[in-house]
N, C-alpha and C. Protein backbone atom coordinates (compact mmCIF):
# COMPACT_ATOMS: atom_id res chain seq x y z
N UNK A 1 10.44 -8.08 11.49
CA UNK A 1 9.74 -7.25 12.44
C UNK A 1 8.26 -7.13 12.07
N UNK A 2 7.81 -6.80 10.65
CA UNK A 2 6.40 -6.20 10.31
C UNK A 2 6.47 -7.80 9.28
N UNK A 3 6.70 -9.16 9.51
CA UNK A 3 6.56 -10.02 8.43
C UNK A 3 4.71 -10.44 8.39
N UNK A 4 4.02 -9.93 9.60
CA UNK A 4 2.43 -10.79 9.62
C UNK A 4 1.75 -9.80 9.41
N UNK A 5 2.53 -8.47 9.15
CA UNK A 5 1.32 -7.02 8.84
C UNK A 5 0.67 -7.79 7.40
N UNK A 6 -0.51 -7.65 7.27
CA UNK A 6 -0.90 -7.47 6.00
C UNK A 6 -0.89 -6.01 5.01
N UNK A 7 -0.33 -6.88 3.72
CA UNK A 7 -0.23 -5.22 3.22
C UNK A 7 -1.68 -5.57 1.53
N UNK A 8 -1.70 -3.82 1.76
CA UNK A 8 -3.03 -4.04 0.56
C UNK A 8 -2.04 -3.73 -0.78
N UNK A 9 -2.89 -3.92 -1.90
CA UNK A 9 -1.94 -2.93 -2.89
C UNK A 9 -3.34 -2.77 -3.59
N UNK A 10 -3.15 -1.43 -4.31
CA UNK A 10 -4.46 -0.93 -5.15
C UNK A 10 -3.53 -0.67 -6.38
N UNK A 11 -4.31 -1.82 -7.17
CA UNK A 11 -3.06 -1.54 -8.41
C UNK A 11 -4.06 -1.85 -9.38
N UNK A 12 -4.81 -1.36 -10.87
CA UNK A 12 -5.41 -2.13 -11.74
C UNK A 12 -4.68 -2.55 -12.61
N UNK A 13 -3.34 -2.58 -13.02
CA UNK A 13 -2.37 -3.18 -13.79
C UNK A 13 -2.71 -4.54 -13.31
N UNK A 14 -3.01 -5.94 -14.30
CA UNK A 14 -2.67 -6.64 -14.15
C UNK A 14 -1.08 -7.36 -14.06
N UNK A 15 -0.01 -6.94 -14.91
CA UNK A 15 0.98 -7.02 -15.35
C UNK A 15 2.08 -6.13 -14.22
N UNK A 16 1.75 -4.91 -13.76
CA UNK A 16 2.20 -4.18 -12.38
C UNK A 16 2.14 -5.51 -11.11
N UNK A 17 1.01 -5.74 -11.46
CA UNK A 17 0.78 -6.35 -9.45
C UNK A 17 1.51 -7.67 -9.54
N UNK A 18 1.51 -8.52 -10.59
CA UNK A 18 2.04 -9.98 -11.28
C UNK A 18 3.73 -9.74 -11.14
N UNK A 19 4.07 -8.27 -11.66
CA UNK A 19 5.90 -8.18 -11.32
C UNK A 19 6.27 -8.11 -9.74
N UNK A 20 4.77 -7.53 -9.09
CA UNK A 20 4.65 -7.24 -8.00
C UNK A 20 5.24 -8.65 -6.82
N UNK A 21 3.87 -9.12 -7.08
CA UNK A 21 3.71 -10.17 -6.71
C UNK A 21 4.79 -11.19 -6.82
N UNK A 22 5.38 -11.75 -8.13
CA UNK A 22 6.61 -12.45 -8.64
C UNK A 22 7.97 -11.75 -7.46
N UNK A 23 8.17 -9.96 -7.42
CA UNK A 23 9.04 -9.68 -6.78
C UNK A 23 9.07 -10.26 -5.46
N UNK A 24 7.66 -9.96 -4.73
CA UNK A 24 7.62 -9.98 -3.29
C UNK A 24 8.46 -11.91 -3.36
N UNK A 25 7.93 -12.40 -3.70
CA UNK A 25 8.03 -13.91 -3.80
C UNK A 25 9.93 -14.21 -3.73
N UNK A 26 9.94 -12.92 -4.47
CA UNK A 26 11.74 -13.48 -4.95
C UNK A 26 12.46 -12.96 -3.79
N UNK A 27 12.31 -11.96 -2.95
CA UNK A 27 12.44 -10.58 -1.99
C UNK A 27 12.39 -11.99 -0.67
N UNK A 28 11.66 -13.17 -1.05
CA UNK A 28 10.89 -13.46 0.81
C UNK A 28 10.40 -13.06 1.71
N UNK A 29 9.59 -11.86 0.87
CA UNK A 29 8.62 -11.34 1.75
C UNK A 29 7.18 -12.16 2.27
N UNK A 30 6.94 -12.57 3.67
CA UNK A 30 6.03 -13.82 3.83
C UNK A 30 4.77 -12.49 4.07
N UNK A 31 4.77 -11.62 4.08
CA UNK A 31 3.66 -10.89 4.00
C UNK A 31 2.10 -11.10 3.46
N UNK A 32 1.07 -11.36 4.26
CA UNK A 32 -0.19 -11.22 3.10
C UNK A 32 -0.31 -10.36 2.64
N UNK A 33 -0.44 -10.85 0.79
CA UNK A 33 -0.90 -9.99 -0.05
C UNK A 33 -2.32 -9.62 0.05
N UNK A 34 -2.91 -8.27 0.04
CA UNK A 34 -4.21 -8.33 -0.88
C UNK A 34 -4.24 -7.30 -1.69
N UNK A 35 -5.31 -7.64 -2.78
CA UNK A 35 -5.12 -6.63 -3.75
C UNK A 35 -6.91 -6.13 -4.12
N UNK A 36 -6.94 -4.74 -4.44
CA UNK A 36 -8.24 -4.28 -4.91
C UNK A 36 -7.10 -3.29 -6.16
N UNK A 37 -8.55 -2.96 -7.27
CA UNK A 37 -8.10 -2.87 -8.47
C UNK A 37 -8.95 -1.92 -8.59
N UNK A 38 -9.12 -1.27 -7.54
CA UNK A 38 -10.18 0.36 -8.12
C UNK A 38 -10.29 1.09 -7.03
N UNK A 39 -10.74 2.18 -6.78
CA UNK A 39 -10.56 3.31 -6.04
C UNK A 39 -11.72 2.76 -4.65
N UNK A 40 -13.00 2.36 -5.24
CA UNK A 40 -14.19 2.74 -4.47
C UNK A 40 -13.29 0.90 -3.47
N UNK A 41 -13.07 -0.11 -4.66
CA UNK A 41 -13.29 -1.30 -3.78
C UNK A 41 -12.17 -0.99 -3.13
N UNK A 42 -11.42 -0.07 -2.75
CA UNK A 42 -10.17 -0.24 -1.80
C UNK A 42 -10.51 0.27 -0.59
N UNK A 43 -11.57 1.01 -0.58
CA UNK A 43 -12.55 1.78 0.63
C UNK A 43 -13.18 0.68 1.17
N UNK A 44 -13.97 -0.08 0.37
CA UNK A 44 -14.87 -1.00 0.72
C UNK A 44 -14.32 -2.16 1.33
N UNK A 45 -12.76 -2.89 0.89
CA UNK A 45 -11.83 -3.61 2.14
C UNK A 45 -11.36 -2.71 3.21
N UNK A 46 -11.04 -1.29 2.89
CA UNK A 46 -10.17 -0.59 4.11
C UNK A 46 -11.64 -0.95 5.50
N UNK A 47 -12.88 -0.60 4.79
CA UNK A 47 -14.23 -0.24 5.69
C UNK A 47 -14.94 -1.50 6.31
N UNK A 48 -14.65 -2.75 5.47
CA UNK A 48 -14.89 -3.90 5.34
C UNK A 48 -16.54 -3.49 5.04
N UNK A 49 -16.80 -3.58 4.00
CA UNK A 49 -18.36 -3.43 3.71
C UNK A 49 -18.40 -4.09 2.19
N UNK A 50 -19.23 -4.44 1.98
CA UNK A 50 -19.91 -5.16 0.49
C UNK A 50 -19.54 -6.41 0.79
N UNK A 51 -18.50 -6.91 -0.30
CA UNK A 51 -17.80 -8.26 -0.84
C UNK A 51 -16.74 -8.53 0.41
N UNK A 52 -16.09 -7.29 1.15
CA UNK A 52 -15.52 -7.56 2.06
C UNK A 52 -15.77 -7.40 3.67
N UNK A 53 -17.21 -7.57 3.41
CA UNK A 53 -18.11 -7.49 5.21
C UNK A 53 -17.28 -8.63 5.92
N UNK A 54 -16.89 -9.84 5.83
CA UNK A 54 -16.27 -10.70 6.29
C UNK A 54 -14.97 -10.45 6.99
N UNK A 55 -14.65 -10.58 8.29
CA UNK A 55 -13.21 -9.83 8.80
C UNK A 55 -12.21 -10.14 8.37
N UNK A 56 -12.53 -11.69 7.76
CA UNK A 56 -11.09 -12.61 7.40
C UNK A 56 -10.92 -12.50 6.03
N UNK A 57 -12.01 -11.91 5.32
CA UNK A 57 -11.30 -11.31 3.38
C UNK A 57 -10.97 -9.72 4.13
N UNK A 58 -10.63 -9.03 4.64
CA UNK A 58 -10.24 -7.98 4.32
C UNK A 58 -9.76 -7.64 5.81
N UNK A 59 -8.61 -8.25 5.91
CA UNK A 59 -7.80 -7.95 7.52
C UNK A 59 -7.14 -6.24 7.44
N UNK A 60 -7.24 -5.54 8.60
CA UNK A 60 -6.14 -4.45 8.76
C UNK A 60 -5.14 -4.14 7.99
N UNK A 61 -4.60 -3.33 6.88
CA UNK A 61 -3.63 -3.35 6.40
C UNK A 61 -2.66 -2.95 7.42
N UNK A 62 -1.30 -3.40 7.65
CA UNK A 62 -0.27 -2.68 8.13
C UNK A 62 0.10 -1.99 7.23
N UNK A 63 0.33 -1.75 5.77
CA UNK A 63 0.75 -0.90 5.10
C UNK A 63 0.24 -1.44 3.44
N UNK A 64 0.28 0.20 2.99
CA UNK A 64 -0.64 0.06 1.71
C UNK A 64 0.15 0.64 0.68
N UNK A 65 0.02 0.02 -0.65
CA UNK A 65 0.60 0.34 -1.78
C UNK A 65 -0.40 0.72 -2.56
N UNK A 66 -0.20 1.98 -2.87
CA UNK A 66 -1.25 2.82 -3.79
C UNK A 66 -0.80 3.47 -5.13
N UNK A 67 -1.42 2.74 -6.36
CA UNK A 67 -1.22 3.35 -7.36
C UNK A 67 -2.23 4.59 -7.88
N UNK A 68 -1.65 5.61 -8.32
CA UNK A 68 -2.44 7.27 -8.33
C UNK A 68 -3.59 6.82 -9.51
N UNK A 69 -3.06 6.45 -10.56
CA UNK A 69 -4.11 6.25 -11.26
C UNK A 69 -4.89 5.20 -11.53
N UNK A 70 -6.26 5.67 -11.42
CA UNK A 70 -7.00 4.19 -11.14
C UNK A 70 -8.52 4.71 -11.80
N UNK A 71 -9.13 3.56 -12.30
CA UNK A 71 -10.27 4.79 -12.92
C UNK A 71 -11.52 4.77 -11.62
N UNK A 72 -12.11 5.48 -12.01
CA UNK A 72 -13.23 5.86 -10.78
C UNK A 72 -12.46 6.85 -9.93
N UNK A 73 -12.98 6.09 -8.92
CA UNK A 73 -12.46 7.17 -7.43
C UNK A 73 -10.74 6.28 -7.68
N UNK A 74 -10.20 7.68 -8.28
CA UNK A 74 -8.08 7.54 -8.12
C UNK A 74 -7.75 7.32 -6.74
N UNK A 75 -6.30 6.92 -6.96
CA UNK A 75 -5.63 6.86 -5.70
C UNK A 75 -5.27 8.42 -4.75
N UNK A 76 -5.56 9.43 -5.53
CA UNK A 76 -5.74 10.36 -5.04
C UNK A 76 -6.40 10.71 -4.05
N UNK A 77 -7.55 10.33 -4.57
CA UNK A 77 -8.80 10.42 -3.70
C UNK A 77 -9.13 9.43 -2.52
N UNK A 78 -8.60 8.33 -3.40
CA UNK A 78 -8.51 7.30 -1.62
C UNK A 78 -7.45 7.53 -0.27
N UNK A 79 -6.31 8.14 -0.87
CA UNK A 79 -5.57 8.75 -0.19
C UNK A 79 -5.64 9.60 1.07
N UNK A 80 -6.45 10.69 0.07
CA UNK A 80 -7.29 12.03 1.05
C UNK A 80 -8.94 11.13 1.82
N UNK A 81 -9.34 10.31 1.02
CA UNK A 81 -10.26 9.69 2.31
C UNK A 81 -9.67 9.27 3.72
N UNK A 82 -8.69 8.64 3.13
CA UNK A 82 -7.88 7.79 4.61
C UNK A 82 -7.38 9.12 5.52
N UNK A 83 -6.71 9.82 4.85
CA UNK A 83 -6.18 10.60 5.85
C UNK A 83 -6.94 11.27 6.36
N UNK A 84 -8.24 11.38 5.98
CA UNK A 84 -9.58 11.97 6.66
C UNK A 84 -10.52 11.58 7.69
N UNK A 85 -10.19 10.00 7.71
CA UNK A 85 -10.88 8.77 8.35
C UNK A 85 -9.81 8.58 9.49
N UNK A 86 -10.53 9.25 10.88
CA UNK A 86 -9.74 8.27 11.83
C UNK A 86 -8.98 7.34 12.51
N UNK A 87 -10.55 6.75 11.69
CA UNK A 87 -9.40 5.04 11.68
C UNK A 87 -8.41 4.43 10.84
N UNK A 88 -8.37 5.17 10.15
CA UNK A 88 -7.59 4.86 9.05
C UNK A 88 -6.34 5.39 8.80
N UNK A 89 -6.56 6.86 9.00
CA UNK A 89 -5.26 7.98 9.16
C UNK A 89 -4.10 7.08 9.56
N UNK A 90 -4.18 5.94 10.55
CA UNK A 90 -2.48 5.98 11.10
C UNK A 90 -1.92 4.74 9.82
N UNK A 91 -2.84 4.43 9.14
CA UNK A 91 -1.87 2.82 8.32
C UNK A 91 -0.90 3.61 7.37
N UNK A 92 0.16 3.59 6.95
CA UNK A 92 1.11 4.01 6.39
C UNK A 92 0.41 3.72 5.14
N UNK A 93 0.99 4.52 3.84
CA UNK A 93 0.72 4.73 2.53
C UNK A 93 1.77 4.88 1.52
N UNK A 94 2.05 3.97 0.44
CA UNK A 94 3.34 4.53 -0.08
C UNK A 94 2.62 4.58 -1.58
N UNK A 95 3.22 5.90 -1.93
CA UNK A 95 2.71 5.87 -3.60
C UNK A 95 3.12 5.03 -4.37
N UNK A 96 2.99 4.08 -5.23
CA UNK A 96 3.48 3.71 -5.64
C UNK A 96 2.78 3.75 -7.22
N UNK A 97 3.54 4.34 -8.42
CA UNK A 97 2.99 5.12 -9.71
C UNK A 97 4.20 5.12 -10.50
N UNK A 98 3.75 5.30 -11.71
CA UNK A 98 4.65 5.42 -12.98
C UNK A 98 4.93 7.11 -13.07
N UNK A 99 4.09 7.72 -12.51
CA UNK A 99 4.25 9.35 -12.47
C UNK A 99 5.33 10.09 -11.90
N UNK A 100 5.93 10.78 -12.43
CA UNK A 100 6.79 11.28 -12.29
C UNK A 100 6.48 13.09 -11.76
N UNK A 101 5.36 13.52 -12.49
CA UNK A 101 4.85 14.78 -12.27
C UNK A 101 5.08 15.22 -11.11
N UNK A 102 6.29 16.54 -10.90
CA UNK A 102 6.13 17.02 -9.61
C UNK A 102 4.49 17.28 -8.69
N UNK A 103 3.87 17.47 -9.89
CA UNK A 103 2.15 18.07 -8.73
C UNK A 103 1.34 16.73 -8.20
N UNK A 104 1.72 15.67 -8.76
CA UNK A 104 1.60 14.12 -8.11
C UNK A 104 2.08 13.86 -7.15
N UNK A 105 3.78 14.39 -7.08
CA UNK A 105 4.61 14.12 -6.01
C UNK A 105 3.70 14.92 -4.85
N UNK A 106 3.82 16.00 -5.15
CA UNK A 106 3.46 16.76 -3.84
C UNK A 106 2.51 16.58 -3.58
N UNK A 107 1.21 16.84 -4.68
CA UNK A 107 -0.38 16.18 -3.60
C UNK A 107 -0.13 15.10 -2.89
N UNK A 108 0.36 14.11 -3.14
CA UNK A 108 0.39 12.81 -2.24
C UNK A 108 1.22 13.03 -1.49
N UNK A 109 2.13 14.02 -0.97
CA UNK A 109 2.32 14.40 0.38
C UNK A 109 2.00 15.12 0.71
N UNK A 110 1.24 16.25 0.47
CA UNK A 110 0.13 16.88 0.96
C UNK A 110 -1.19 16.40 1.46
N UNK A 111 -1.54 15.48 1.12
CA UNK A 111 -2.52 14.58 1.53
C UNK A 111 -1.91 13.37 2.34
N UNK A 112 -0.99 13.06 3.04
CA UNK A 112 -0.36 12.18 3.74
C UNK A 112 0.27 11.00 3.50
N UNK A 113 0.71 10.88 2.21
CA UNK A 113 1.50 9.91 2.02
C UNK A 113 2.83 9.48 2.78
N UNK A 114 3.19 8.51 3.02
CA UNK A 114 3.99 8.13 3.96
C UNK A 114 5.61 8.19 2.88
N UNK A 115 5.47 8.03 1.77
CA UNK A 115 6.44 7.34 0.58
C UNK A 115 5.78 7.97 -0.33
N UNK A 116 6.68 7.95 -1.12
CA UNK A 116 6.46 7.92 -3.39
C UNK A 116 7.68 6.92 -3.54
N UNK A 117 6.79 6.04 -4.13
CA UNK A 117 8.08 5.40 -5.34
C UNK A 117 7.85 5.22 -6.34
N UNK A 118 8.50 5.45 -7.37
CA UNK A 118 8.59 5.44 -8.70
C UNK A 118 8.60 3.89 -9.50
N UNK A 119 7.89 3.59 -9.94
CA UNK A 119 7.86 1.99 -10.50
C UNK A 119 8.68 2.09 -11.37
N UNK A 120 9.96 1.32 -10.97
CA UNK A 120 11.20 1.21 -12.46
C UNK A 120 10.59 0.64 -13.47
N UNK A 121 11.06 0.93 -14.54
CA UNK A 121 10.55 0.30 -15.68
C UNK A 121 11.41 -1.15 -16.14
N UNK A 122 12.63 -1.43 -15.63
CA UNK A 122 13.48 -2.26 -15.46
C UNK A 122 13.30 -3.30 -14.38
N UNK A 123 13.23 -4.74 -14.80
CA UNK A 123 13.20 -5.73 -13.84
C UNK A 123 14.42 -5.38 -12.69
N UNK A 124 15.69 -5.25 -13.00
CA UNK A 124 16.62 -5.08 -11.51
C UNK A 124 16.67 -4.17 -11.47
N UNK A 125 16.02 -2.93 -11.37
CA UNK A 125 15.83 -2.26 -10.59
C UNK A 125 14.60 -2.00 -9.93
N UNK A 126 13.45 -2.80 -10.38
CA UNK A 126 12.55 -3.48 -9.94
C UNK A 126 13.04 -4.14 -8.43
N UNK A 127 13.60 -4.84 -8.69
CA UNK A 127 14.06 -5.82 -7.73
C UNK A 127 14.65 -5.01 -6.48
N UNK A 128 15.76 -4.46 -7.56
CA UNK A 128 16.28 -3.70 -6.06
C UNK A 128 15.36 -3.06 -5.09
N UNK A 129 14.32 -2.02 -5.70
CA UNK A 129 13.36 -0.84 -4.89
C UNK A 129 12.75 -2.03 -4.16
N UNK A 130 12.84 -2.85 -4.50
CA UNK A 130 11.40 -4.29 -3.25
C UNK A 130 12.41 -4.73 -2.39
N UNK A 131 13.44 -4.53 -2.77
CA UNK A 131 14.46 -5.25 -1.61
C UNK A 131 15.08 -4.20 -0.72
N UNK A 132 15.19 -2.79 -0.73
CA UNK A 132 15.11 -2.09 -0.26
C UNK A 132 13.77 -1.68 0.52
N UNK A 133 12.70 -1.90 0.02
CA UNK A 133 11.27 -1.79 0.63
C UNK A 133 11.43 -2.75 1.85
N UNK A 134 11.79 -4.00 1.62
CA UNK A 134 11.26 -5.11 2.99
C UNK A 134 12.63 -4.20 3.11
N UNK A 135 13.57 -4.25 3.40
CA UNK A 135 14.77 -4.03 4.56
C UNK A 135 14.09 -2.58 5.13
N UNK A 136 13.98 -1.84 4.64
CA UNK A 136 13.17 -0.35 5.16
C UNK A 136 11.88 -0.51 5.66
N UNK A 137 10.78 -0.65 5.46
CA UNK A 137 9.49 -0.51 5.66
C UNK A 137 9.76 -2.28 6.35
N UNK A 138 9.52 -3.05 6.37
CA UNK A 138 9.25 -4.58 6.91
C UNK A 138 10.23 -5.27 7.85
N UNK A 139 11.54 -4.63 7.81
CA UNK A 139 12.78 -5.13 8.82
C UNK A 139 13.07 -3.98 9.97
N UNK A 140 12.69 -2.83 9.65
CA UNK A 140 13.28 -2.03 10.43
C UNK A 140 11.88 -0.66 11.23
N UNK A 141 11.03 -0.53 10.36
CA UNK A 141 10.14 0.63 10.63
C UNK A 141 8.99 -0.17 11.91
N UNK A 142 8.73 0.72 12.96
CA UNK A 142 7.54 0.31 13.54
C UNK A 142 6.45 0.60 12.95
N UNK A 143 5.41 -0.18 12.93
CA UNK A 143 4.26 0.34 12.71
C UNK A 143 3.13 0.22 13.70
N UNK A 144 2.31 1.29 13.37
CA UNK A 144 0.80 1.85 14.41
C UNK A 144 0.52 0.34 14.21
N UNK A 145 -0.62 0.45 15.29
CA UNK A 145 -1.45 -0.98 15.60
C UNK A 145 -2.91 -0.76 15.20
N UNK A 146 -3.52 -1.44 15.33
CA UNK A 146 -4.93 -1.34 14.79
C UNK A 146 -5.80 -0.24 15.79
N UNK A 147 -5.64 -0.08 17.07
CA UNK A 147 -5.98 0.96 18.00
C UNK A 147 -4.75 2.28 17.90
N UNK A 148 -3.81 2.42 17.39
CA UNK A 148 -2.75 3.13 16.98
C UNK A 148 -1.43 3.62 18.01
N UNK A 149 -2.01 2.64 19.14
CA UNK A 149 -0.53 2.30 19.53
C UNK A 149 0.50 2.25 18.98
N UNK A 150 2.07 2.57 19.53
CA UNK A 150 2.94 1.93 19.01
C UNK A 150 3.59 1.28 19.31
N UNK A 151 3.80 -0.20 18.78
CA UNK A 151 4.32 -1.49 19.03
C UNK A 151 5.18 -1.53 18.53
N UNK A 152 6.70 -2.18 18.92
CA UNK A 152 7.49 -3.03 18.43
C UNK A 152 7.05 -4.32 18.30
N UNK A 153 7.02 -4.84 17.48
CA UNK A 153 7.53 -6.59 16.87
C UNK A 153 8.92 -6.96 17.01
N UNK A 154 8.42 -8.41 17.16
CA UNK A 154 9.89 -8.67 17.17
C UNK A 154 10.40 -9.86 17.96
């Protein structure tokens, strides 16, 4: 249903986005990846400005994977930008963090997170949460459109 959304991920783990990445691959998720590795450059693809003024490096996310901690401007804070930004407010957001801290949980749904997931520390159960992700979020969920319609795919 959502296989041509592009999804972002804001992850500075090299070693996070690589299990990431390896999963999506194993999952068959045909999704474009993109990835920014800091708070400010994830604004700067969401906005397309700097390195990503070009429309075709930094397409629409259909949905975004956000890790909370990030140095500079956190995922916190990019969070509460988006949900502040018009245009931006409708792309879905899923936490995605090693944090467990209830006051993590809740700011990021207080600030509009769509999801929290907890990054297993275990490859299969790794596996499983991504294979549950495409069947939930990529097989079954509609998502807003770039004007924020809502479309089925399909």
């Amino acid at each position: 249903m959502n296989r041509d959304l592009p999804i972002l991920v804001v992850e500075d783990n090299d070693e996070d986005f690589d299990m990431l990445q390896m999963t999506f691959q194993g999952a068959c998720i045909p999704n474009p990846l993109f990835r920014c590795t800091e708070g400010e450059e994830a604004l700067d693809f969401l906005h397309q400005r700097g390195r990503y003024a070009a429309v075709d490096s930094a397409p629409r996310p259909g949905l975004i994977l956000l890790d909370l901690n990030l140095a500079g401007l956190d995922g916190r804070q990019v969070l509460e930008h988006m949900k502040n930004d018009g245009r931006l407010k409708s792309i879905p957001v899923l936490v995605f963090s090693t944090s467990d801290n209830p006051k993590d949980v809740q700011s990021a749904y207080a600030h509009g997170a769509s999801g929290y997931l907890l990054k297993p520390v275990d490859l299969a159960r790794f596996e499983r949460m991504i294979r549950l992700f495409k069947e939930f979020w990529l097989d079954h969920i509609v998502m807003p459109e770039d004007d924020g319609r809502e479309v089925a795919h399909g």
